[in-house]
Protein backbone atom coordinates (compact mmCIF):
# COMPACT_ATOMS: atom_id res chain seq x y z
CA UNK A 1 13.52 99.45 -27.25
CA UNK A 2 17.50 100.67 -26.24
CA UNK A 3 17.10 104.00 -24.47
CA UNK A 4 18.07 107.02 -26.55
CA UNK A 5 21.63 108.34 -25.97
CA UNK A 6 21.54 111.17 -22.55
CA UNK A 7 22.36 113.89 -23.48
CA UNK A 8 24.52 116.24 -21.15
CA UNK A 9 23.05 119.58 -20.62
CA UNK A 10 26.59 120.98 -20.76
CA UNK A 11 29.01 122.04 -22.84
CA UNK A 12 32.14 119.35 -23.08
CA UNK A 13 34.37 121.82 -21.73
CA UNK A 14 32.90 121.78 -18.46
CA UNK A 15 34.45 118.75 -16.86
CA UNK A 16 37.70 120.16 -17.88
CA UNK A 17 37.04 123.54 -16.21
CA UNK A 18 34.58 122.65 -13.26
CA UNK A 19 35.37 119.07 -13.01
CA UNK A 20 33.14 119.48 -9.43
CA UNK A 21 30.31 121.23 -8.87
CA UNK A 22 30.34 125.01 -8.08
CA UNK A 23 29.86 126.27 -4.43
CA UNK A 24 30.06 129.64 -3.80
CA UNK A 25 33.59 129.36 -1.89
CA UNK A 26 35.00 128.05 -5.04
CA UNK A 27 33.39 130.54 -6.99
CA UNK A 28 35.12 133.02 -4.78
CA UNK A 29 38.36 131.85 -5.36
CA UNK A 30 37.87 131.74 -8.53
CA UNK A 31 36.58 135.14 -9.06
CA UNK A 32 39.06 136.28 -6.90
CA UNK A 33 41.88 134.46 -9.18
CA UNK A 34 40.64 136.28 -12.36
CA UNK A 35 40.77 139.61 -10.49
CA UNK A 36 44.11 139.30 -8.86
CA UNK A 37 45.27 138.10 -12.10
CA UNK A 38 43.83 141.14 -14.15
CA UNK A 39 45.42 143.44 -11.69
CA UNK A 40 48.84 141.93 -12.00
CA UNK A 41 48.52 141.87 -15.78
CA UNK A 42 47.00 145.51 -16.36
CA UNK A 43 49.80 146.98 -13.87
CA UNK A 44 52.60 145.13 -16.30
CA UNK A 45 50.84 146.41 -19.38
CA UNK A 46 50.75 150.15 -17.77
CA UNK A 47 54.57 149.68 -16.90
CA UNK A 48 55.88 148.53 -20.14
CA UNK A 49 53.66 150.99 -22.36
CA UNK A 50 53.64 154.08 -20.16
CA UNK A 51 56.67 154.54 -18.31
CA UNK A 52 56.27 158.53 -17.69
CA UNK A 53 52.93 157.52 -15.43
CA UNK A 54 54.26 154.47 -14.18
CA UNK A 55 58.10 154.75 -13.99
CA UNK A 56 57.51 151.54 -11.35
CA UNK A 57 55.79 148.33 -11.39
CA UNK A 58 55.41 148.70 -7.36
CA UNK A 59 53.67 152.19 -8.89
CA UNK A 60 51.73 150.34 -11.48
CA UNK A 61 50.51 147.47 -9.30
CA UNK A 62 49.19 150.16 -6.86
CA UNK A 63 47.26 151.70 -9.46
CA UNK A 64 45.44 148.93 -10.86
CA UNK A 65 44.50 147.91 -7.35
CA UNK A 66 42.98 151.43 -6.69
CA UNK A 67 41.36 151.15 -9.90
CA UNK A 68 39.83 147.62 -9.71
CA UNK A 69 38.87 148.61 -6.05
CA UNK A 70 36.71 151.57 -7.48
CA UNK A 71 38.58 153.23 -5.35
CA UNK A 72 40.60 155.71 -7.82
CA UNK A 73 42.69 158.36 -5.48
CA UNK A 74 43.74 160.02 -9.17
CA UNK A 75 46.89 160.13 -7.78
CA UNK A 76 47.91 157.90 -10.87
CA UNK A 77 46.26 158.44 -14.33
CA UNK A 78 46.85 156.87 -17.82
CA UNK A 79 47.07 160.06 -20.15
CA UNK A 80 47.13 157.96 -23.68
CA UNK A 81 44.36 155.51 -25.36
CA UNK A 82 46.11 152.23 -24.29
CA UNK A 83 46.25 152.97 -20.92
CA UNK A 84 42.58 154.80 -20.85
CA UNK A 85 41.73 151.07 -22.49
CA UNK A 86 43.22 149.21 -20.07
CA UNK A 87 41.75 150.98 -17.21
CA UNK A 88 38.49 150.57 -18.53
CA UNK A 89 38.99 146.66 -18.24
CA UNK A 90 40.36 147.34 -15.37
CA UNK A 91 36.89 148.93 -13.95
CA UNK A 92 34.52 146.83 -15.11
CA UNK A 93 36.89 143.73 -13.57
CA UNK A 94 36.12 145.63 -10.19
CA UNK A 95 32.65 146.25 -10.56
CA UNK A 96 31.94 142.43 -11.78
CA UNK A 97 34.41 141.82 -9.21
CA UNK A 98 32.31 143.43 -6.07
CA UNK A 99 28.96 141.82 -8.15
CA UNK A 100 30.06 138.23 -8.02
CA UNK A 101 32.02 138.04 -4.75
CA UNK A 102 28.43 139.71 -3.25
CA UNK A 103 26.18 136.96 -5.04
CA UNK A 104 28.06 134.17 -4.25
CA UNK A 105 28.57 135.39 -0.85
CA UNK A 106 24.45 135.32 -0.59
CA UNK A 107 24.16 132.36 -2.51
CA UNK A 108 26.24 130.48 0.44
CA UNK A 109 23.93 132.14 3.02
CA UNK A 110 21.09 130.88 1.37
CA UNK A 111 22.48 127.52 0.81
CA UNK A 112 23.33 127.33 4.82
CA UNK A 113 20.20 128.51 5.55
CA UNK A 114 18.22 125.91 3.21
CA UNK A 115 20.32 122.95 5.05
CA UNK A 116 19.51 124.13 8.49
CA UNK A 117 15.86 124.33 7.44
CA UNK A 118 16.14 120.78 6.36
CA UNK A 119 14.88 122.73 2.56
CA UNK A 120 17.78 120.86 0.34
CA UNK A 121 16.15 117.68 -0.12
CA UNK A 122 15.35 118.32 -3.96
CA UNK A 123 18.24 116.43 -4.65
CA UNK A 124 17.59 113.40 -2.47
CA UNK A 125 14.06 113.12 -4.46
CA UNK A 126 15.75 113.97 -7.73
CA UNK A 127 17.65 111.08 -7.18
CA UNK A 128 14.67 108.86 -5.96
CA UNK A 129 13.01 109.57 -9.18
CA UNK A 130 15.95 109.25 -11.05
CA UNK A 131 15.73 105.39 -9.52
CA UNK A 132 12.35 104.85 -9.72
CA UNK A 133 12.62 106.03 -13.60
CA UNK A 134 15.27 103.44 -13.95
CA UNK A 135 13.03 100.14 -12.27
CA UNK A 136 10.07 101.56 -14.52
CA UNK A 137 12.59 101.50 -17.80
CA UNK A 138 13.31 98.41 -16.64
CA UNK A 139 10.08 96.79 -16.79
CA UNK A 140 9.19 94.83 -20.01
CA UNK A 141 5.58 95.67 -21.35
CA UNK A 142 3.08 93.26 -20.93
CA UNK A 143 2.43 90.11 -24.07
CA UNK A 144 -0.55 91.91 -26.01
CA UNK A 145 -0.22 88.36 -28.25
């Protein structure tokens, strides 16, 4: 009997955007990509649609670092909705910002910690069974002629 067709538990798209597998330092700089990205982004959209608050981009980038920071001097405030809107991204991107970076921070620890324990050999009997699977697939059953 030909084995069924395996299956990947996940989506196509993921060997095109995590080709490896995640550790938390990539994770890091990949978080940290998105928010550095965000910040650049929200201080260009502040610029171009609200000159009067942000007469500079220097200005503008300054702001959207306070704000993604959680920081927020008020020094620097959008006054109309777009801006308001864009600050509010802006926010959150520093809250799940400070979130992530902390959890994969402790995920490393963790990680370290497991291998100096000797407690990451899951995947060494994941792939024993994964062998042992294959040898017993491998087997014909027995002539019940």
């Amino acid at each position: 009997m030909p084995d069924p067709p395996k299956t990947s538990r996940r989506p196509d798209g993921h060997r095109v955007l995590a080709p490896t597998s995640l550790t938390a330092s990539r994770a890091i700089l990949i978080i940290t990509s998105l928010t550095v990205s965000v910040v650049l982004v929200a201080a260009l959209v502040m610029r171009l649609f609200d000159e009067s608050e942000f007469p500079s981009y220097g200005g503008a980038v300054w702001w959207a670092v306070q704000t993604v920071t959680t920081v927020g001097y008020g020094d620097i405030v959008p006054k109309d909705t777009l801006g308001r809107f864009v600050a509010g991204i802006v926010m959150l991107m520093g809250v799940a910002f400070i979130s992530m970076i902390s959890g994969a921070t402790a995920s490393g620890l963790v990680d370290s910690y497991r291998k100096r324990r000797g407690l990451d050999q899951h995947e060494e009997l994941l792939a024993e069974l994964a062998a042992i699977r294959k040898r017993l697939d491998a087997l014909e059953p027995p002539d019940r002629g």
